[in-house]
Protein backbone atom coordinates (compact mmCIF):
# COMPACT_ATOMS: atom_id res chain seq x y z
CA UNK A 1 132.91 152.84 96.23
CA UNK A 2 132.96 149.94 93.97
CA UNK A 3 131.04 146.33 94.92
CA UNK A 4 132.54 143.21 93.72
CA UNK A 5 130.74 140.43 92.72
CA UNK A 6 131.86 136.85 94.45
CA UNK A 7 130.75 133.91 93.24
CA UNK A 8 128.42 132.11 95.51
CA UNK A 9 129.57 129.62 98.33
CA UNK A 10 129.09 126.04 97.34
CA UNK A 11 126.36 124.31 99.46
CA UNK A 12 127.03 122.76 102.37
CA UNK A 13 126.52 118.93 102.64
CA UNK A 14 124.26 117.54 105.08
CA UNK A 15 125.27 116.80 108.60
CA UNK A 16 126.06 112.95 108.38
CA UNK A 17 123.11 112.09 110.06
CA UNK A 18 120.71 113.00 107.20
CA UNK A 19 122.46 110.49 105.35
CA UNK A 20 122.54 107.55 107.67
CA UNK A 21 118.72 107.79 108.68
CA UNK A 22 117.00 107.22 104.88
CA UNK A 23 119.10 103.84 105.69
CA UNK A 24 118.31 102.87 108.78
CA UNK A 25 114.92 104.38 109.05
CA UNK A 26 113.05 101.40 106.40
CA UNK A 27 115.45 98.92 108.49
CA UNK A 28 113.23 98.92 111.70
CA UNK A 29 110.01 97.99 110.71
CA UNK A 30 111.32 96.35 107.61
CA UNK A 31 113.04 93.68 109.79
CA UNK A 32 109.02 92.40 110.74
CA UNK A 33 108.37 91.93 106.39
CA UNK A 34 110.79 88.76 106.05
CA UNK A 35 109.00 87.34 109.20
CA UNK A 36 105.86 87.72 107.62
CA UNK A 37 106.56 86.55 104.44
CA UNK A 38 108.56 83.32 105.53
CA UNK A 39 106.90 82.21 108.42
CA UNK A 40 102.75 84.09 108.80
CA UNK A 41 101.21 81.82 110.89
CA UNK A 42 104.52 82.06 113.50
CA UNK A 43 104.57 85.88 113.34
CA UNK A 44 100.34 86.18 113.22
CA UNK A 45 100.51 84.10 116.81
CA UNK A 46 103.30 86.34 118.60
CA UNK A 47 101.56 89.31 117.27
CA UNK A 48 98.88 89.80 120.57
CA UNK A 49 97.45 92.92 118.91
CA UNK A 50 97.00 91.54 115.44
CA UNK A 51 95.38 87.82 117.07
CA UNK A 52 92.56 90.46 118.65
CA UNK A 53 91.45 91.10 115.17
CA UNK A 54 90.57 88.03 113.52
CA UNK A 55 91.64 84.44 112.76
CA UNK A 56 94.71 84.29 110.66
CA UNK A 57 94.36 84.84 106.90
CA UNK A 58 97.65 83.56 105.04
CA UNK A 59 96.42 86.29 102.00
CA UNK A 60 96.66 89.20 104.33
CA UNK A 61 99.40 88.75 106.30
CA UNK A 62 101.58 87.68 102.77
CA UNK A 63 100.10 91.33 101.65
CA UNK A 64 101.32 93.01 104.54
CA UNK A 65 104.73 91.31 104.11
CA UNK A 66 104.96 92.41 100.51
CA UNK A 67 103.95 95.73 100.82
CA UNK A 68 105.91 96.28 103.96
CA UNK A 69 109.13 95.07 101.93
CA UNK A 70 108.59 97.84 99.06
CA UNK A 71 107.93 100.45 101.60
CA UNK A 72 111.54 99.43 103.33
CA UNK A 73 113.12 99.35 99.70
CA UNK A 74 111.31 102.58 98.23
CA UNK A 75 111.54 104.96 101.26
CA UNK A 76 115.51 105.78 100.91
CA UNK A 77 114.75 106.80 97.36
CA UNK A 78 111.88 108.89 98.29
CA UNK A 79 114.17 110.43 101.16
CA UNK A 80 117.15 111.41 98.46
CA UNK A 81 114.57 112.79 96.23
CA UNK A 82 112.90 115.00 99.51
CA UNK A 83 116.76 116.21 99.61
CA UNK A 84 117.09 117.37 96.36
């Protein structure tokens, strides 16, 4: 009996949802950055959890903003690469 040798099946592609999430994932909290960049004092003062912590400091919050925005630009690279 002889065995024949078949090439091997092309990967499948991820279910559609794998795709859509690296997208919409960054979105959520990435929707807060452009508050906190634009308007800190506003967001600091509807933010009770962050008020508990300390007066406002313009330096802080603008640090959060900015590295909240590469976070929400960087993660659906890092989630193509995990993919790979």
């Amino acid at each position: 009996m002889t065995t024949i040798d078949r090439p091997a099946a092309p990967p499948m592609p991820p279910p559609p949802g794998r795709r859509v999430a690296p997208c919409l994932l960054p979105a959520l909290p990435g929707l807060n950055a452009p508050a906190m960049l634009a308007a800190g004092l506003l967001w600091y003062a509807h933010m009770p959890v962050v008020v508990v912590t300390g007066p406002y400091d313009a330096h802080f919050v603008a640090g959060m903003g900015i590295a909240l925005t590469a976070a929400m630009l960087g993660l659906p690279a890092a989630m193509e690469v995990a993919d790979a």
